[in-house]
PDB file of N, CA and C in Angstrom:
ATOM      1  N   UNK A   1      -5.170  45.630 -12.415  1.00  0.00           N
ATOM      2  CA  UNK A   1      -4.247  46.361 -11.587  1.00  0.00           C
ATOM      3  C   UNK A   1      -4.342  45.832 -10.158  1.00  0.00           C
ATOM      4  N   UNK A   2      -3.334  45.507  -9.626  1.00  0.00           N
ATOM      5  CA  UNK A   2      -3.302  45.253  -7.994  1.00  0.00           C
ATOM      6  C   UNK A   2      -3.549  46.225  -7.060  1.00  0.00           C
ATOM      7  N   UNK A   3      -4.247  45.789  -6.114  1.00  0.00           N
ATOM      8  CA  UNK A   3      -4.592  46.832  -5.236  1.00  0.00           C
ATOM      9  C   UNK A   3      -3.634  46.773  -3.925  1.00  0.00           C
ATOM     10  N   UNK A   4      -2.816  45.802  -3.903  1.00  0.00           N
ATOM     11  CA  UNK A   4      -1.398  45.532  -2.922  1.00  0.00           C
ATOM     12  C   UNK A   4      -0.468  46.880  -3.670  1.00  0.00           C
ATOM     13  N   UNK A   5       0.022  47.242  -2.551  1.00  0.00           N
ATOM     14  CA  UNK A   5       1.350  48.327  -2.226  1.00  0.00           C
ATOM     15  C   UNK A   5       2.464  47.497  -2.454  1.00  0.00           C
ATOM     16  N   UNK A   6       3.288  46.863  -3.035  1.00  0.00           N
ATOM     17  CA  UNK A   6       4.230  46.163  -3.483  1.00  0.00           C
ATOM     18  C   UNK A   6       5.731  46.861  -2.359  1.00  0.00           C
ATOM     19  N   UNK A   7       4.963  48.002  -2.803  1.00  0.00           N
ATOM     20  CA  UNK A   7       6.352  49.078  -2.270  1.00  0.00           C
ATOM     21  C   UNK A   7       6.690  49.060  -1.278  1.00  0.00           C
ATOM     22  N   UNK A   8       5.909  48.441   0.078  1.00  0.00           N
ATOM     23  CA  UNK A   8       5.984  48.651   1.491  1.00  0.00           C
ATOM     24  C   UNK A   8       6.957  46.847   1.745  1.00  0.00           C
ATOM     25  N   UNK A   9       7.214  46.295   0.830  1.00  0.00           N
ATOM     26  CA  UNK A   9       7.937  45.308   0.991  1.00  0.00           C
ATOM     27  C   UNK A   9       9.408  45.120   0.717  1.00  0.00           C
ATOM     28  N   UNK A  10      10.197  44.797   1.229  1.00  0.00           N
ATOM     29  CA  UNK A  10      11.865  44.791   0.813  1.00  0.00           C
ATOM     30  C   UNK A  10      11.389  43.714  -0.363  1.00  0.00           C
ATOM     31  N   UNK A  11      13.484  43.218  -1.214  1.00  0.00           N
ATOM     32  CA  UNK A  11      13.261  42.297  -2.025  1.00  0.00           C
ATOM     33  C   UNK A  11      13.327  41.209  -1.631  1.00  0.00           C
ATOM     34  N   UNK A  12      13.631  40.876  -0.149  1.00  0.00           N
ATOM     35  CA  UNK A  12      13.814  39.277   0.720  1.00  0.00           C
ATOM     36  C   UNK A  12      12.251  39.397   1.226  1.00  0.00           C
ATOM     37  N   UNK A  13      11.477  40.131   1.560  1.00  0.00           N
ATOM     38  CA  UNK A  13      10.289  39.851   1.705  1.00  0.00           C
ATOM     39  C   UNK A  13       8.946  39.152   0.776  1.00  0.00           C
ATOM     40  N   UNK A  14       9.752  40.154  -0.362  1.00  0.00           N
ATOM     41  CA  UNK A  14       8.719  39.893  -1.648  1.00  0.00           C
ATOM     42  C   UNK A  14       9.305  38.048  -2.022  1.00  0.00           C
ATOM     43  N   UNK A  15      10.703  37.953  -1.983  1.00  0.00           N
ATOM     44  CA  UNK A  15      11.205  36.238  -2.387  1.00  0.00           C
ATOM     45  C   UNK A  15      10.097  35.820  -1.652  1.00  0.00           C
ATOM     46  N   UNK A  16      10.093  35.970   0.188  1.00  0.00           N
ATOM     47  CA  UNK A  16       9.810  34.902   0.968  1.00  0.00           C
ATOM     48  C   UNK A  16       8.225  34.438   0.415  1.00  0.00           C
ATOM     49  N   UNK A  17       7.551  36.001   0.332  1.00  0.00           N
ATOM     50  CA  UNK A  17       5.981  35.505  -0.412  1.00  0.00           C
ATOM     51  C   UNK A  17       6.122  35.085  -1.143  1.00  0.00           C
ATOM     52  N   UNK A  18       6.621  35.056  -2.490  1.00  0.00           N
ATOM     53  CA  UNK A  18       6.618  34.192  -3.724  1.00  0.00           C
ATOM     54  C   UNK A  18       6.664  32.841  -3.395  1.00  0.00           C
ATOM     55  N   UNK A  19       8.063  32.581  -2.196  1.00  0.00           N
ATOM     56  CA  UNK A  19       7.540  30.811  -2.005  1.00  0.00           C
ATOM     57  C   UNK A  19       6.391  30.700  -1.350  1.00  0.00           C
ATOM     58  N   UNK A  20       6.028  31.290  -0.453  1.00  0.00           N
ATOM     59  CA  UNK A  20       4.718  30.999   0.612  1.00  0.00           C
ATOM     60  C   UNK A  20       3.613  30.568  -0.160  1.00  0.00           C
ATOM     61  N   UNK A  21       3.516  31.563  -1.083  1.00  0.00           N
ATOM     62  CA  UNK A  21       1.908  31.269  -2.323  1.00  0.00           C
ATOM     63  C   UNK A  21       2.276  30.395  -2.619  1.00  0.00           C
ATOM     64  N   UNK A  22       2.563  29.603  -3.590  1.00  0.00           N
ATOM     65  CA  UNK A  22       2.238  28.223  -4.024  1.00  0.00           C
ATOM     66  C   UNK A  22       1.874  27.103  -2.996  1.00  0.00           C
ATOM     67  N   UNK A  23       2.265  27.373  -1.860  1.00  0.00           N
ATOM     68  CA  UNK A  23       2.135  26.176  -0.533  1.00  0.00           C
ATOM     69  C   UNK A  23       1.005  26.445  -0.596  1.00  0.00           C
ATOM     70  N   UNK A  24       0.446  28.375  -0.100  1.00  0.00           N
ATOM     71  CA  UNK A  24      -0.581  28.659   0.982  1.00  0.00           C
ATOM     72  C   UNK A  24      -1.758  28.158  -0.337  1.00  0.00           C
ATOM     73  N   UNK A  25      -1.468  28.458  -1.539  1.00  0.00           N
ATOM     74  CA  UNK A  25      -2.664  28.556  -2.583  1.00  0.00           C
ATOM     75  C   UNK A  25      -2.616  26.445  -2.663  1.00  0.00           C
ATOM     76  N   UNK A  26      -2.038  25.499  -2.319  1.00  0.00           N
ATOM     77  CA  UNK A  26      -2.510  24.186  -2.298  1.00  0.00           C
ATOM     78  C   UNK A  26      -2.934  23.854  -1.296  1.00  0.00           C
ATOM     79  N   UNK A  27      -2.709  24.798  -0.057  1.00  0.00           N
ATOM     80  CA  UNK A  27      -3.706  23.991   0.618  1.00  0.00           C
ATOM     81  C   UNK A  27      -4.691  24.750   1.058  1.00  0.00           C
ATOM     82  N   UNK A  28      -4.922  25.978   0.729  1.00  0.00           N
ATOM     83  CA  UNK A  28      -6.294  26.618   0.430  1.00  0.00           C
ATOM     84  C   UNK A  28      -7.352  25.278  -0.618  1.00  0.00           C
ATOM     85  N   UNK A  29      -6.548  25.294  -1.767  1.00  0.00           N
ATOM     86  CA  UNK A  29      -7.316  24.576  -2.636  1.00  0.00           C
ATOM     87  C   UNK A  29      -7.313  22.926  -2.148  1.00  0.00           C
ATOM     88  N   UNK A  30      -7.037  22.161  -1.159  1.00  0.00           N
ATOM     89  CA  UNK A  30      -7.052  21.473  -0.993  1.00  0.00           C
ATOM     90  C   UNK A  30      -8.744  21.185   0.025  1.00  0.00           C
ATOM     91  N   UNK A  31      -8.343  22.257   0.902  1.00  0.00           N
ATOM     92  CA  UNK A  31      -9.799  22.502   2.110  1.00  0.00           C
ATOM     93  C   UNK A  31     -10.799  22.951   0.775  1.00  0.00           C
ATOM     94  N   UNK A  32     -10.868  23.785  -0.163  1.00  0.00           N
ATOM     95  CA  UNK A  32     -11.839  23.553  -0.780  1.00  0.00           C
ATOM     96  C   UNK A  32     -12.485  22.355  -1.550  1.00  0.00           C
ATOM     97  N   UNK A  33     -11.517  21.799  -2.022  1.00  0.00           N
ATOM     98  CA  UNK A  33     -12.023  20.939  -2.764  1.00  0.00           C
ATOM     99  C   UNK A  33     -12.817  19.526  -1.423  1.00  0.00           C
ATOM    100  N   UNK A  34     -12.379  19.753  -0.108  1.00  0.00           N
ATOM    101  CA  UNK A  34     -12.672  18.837   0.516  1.00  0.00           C
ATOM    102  C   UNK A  34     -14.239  19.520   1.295  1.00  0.00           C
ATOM    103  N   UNK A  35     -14.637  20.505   1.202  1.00  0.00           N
ATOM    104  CA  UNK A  35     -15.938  21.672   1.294  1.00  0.00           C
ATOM    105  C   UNK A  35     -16.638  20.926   0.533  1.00  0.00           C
ATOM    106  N   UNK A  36     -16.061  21.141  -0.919  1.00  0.00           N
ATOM    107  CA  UNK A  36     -16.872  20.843  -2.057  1.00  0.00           C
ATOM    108  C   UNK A  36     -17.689  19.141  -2.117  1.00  0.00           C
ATOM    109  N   UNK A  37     -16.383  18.653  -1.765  1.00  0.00           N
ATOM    110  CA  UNK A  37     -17.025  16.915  -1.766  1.00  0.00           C
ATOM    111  C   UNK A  37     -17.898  16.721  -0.479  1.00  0.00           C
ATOM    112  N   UNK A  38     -17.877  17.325   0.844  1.00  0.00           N
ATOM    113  CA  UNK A  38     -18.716  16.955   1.801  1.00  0.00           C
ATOM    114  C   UNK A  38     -19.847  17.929   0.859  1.00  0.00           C
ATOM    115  N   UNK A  39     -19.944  18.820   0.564  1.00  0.00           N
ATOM    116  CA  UNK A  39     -21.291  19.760  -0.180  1.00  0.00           C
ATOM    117  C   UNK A  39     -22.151  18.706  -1.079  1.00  0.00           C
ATOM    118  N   UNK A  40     -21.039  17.990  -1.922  1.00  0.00           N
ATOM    119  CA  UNK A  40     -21.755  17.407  -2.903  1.00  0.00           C
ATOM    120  C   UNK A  40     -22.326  16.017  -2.540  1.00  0.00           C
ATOM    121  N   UNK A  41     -21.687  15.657  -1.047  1.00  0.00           N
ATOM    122  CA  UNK A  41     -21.727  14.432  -0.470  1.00  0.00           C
ATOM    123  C   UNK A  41     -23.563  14.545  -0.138  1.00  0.00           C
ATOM    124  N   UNK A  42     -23.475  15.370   0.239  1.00  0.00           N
ATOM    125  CA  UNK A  42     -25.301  16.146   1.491  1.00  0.00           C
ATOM    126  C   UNK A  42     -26.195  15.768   0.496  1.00  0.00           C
ATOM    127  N   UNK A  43     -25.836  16.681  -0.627  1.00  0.00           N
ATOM    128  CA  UNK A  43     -26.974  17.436  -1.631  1.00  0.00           C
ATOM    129  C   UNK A  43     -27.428  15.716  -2.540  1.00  0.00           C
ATOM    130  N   UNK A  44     -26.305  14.584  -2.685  1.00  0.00           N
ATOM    131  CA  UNK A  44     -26.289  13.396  -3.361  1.00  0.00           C
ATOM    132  C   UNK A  44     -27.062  12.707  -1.961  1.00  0.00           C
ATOM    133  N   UNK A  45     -26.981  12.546  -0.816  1.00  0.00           N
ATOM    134  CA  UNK A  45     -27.668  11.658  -0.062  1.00  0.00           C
ATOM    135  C   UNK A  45     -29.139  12.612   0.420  1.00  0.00           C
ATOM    136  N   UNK A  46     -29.252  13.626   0.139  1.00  0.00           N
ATOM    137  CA  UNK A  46     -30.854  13.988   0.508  1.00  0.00           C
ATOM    138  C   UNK A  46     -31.533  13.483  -0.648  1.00  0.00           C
ATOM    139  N   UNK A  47     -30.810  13.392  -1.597  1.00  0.00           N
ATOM    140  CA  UNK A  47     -31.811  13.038  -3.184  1.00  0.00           C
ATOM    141  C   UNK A  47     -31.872  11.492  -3.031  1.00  0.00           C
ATOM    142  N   UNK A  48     -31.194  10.595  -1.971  1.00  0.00           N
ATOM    143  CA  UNK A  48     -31.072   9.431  -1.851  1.00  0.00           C
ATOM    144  C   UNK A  48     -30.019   8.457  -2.658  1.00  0.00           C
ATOM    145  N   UNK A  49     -29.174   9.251  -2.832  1.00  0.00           N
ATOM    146  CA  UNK A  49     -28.047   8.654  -4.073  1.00  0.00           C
ATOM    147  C   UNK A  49     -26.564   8.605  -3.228  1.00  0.00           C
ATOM    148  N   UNK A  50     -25.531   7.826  -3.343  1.00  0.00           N
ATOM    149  CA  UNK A  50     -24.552   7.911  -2.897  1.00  0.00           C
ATOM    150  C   UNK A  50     -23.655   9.199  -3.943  1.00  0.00           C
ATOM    151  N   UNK A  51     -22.594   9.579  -3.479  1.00  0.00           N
ATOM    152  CA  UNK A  51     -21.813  10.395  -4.317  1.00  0.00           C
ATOM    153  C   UNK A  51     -21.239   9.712  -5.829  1.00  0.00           C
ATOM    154  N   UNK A  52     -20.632   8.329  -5.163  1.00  0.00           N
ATOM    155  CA  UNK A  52     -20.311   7.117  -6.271  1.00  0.00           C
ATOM    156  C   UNK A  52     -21.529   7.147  -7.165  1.00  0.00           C
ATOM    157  N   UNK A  53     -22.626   6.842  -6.788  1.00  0.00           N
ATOM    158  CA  UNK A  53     -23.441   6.621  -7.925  1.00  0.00           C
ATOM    159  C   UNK A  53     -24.138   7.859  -8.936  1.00  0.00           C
ATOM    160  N   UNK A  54     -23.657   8.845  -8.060  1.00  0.00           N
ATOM    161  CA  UNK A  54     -23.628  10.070  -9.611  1.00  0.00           C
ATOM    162  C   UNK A  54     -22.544  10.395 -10.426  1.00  0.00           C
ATOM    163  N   UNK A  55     -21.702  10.007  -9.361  1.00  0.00           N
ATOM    164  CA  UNK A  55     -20.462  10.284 -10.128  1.00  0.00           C
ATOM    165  C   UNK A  55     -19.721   9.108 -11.211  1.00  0.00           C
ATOM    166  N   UNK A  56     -20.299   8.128 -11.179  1.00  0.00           N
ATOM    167  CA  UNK A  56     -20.078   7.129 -11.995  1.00  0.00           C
ATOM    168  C   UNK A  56     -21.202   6.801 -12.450  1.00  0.00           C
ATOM    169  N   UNK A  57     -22.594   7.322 -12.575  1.00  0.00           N
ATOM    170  CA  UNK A  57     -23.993   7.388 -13.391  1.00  0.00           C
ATOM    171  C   UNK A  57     -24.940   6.328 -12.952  1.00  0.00           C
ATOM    172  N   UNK A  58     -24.250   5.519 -11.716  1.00  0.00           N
ATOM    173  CA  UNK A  58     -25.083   4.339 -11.382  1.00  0.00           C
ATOM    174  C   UNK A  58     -24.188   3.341 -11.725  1.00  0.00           C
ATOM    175  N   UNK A  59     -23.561   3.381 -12.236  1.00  0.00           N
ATOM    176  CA  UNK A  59     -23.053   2.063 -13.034  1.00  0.00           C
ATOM    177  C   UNK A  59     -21.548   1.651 -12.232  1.00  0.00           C
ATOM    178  N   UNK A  60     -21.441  -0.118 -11.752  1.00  0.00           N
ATOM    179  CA  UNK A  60     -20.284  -0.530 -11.654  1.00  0.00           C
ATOM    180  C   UNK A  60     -19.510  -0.751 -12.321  1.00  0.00           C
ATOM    181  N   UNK A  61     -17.912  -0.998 -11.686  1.00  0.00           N
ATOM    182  CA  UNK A  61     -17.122  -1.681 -13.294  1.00  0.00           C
ATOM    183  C   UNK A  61     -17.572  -2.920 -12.949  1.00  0.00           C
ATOM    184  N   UNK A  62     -17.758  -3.191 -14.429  1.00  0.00           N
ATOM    185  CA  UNK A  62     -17.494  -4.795 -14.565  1.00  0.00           C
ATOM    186  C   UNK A  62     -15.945  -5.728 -13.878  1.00  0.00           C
ATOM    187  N   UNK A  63     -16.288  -6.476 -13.170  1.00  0.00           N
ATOM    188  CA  UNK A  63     -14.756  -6.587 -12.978  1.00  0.00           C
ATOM    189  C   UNK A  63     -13.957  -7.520 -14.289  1.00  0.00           C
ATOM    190  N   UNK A  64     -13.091  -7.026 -14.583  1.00  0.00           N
ATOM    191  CA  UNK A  64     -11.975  -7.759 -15.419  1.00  0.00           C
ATOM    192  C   UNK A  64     -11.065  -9.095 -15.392  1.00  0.00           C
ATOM    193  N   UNK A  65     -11.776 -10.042 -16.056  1.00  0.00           N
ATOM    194  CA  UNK A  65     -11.673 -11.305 -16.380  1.00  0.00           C
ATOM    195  C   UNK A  65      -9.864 -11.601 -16.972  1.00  0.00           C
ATOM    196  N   UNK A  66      -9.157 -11.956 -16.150  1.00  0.00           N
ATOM    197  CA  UNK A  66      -7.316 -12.206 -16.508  1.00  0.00           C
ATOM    198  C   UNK A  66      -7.394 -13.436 -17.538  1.00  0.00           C
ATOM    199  N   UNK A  67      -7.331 -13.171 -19.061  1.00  0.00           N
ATOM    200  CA  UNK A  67      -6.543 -13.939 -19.927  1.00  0.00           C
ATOM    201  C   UNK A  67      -6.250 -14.942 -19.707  1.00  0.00           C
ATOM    202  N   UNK A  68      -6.578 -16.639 -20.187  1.00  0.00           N
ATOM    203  CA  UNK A  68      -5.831 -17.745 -20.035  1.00  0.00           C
ATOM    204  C   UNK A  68      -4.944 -17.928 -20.559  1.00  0.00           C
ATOM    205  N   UNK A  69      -3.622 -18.320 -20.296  1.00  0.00           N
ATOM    206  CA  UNK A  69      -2.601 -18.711 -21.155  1.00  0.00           C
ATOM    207  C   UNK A  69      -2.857 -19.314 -22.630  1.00  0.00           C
ATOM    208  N   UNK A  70      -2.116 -19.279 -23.192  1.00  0.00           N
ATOM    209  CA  UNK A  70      -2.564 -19.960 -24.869  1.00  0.00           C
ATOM    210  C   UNK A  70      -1.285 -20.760 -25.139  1.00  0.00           C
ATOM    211  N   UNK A  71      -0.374 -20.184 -24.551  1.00  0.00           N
ATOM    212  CA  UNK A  71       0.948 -20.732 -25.102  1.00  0.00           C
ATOM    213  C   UNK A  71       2.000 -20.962 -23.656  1.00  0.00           C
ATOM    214  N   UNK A  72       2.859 -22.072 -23.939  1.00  0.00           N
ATOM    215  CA  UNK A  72       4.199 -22.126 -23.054  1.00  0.00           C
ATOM    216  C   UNK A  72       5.151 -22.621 -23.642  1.00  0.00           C
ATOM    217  N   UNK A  73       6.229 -22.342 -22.649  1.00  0.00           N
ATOM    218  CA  UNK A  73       7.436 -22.377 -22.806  1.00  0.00           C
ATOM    219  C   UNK A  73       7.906 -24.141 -22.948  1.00  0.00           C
ATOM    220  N   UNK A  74       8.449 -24.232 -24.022  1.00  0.00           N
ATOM    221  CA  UNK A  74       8.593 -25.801 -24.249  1.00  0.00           C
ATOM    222  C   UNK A  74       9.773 -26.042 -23.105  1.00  0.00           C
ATOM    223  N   UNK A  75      10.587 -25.358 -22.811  1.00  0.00           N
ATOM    224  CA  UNK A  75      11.959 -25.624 -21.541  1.00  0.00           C
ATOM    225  C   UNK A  75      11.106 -25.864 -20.270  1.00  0.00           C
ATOM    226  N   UNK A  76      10.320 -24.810 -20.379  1.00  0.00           N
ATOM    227  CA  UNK A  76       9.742 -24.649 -18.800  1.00  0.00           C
ATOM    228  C   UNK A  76       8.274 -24.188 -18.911  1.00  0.00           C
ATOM    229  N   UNK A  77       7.543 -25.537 -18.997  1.00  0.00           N
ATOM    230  CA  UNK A  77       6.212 -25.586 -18.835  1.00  0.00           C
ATOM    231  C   UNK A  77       5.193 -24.608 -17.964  1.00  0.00           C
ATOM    232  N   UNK A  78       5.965 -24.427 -16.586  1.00  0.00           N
ATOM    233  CA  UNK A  78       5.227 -23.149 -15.790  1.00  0.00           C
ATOM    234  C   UNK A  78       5.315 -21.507 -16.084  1.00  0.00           C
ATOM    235  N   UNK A  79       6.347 -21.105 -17.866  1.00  0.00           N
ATOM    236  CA  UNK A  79       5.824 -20.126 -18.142  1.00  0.00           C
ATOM    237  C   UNK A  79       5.019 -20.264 -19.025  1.00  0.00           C
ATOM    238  N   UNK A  80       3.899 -19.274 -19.285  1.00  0.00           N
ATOM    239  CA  UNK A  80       3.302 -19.520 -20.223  1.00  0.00           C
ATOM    240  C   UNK A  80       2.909 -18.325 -20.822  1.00  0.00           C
ATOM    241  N   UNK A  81       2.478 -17.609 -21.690  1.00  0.00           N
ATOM    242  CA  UNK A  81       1.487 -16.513 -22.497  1.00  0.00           C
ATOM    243  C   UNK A  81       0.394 -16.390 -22.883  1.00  0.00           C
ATOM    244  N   UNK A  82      -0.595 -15.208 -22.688  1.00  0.00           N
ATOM    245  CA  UNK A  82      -1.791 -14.966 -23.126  1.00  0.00           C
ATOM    246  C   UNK A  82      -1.835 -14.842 -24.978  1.00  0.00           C
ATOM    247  N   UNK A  83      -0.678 -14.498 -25.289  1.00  0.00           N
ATOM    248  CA  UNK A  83      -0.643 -14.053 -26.479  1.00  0.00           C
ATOM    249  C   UNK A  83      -1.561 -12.925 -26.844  1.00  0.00           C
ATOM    250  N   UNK A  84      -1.648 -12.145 -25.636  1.00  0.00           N
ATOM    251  CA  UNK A  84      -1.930 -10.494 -26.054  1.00  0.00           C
ATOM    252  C   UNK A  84      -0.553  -9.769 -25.116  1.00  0.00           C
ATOM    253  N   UNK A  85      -0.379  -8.532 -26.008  1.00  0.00           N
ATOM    254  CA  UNK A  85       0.498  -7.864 -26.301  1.00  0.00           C
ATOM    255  C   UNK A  85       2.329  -8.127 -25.927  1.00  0.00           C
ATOM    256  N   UNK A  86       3.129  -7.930 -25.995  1.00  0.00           N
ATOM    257  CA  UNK A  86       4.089  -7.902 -26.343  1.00  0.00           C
ATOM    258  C   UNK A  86       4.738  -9.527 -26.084  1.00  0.00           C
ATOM    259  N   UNK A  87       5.028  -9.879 -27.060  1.00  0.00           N
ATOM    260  CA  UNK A  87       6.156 -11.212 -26.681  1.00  0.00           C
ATOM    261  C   UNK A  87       7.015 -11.757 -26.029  1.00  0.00           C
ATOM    262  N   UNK A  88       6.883 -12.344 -24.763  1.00  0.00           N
ATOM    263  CA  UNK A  88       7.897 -12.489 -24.279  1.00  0.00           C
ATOM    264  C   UNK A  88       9.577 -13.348 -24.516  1.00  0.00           C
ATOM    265  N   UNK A  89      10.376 -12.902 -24.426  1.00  0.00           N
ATOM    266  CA  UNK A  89      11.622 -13.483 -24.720  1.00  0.00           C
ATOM    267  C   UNK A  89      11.649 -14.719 -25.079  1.00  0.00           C
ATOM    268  N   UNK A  90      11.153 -15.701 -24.466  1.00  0.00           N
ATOM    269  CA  UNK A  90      11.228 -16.843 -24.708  1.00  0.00           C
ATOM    270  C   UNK A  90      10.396 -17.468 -25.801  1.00  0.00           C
ATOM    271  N   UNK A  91       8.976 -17.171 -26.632  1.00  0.00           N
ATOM    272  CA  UNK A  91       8.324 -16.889 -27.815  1.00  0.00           C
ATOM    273  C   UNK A  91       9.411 -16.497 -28.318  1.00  0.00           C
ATOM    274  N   UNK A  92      10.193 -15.204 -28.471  1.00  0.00           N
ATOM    275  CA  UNK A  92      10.751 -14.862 -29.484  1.00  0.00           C
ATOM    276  C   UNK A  92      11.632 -15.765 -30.221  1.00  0.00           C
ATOM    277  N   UNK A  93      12.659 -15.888 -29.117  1.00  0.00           N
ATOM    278  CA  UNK A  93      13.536 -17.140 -28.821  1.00  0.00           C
ATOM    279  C   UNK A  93      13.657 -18.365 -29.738  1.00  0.00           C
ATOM    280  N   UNK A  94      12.186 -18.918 -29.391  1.00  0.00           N
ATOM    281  CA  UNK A  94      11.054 -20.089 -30.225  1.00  0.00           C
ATOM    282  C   UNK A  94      11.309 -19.987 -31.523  1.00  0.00           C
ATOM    283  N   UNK A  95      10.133 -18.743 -31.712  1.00  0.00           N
ATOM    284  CA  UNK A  95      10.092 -18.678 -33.275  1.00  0.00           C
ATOM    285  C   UNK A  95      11.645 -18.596 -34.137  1.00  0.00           C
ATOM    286  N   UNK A  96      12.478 -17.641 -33.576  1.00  0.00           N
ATOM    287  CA  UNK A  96      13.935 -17.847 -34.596  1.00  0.00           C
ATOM    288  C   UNK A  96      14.628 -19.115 -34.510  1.00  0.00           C
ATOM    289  N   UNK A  97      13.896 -19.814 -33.813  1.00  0.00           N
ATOM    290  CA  UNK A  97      15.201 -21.064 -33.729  1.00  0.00           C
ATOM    291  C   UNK A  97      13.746 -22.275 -34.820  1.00  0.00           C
ATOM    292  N   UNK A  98      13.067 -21.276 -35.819  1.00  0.00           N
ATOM    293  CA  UNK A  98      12.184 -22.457 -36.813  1.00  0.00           C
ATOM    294  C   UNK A  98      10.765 -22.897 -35.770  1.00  0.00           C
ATOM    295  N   UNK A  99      10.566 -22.776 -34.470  1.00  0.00           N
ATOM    296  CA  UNK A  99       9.104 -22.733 -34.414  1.00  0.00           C
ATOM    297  C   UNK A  99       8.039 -21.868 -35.189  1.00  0.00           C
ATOM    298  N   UNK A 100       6.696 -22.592 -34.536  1.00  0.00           N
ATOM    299  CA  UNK A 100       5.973 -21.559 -34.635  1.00  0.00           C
ATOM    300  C   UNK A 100       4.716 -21.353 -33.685  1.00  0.00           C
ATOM    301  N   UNK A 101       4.130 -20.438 -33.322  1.00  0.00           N
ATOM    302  CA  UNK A 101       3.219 -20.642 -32.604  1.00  0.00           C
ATOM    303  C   UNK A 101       2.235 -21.459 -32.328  1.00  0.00           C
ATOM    304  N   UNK A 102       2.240 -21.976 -33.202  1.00  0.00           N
ATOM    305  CA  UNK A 102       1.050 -23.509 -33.300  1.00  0.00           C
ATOM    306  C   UNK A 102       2.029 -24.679 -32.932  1.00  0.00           C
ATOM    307  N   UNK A 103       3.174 -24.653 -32.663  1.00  0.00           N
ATOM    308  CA  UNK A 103       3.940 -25.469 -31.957  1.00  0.00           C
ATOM    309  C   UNK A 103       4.302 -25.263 -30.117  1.00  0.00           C
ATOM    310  N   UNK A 104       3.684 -23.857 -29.689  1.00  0.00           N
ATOM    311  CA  UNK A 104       4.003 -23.779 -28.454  1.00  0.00           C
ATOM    312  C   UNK A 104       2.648 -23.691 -27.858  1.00  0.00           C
ATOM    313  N   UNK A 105       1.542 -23.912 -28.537  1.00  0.00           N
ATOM    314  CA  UNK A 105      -0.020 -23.762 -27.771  1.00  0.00           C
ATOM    315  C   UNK A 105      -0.113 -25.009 -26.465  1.00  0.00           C
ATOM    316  N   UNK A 106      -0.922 -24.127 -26.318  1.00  0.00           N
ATOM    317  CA  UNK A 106      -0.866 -25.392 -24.687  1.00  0.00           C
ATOM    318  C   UNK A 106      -1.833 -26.624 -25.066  1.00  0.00           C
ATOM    319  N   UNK A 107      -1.366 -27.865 -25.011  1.00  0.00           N
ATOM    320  CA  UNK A 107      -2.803 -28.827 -25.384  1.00  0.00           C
ATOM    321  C   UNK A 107      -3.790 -29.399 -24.143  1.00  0.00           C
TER     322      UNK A 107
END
């Protein structure tokens, strides 16, 4: 049960609050959540730990190694494909006109 008097409000008053809350309640929750990360920031550097390294367990990403081409374009040598995921037009192209992929590998 609410402990607000509803009643002491017209119905253009009660609209105007209805929009106000959703603003006032994001950026309430915004200053908290930014409380929370300086809180958790303190409590992670008195133990001698950065925030990153609890929050990701210690561990970096590995960084991600980009695919060498495997295949090109017999018209135009400077495109080429990893031959992971989707085919590009010009593969497709290839194969219906009687290639095959062991005809467009790069040597």
């Amino acid at each position: 049960m609410s402990t607000l008097d509803y009643d002491q409000f017209d119905r253009a008053t009660l609209l105007q609050i209805m929009d106000e809350i959703p603003l006032e309640l994001k950026k309430r929750d915004k200053i908290m959540r930014q409380e929370l990360k300086s809180k958790m920031q303190k409590l992670a550097e008195e133990a001698g730990y950065s925030l990153d390294d609890i929050l990701t367990g210690g561990k970096a990403k590995a960084p991600t190694k980009k695919a060498a081409p495997k295949y090109e374009n017999p018209d135009d040598p400077s495109t080429t494909w990893t031959g992971r995921g989707r085919k590009p037009l010009w593969v497709v192209a290839a194969l219906e006109a009687g290639k095959t992929l062991e005809d467009l590998e790069i040597s």
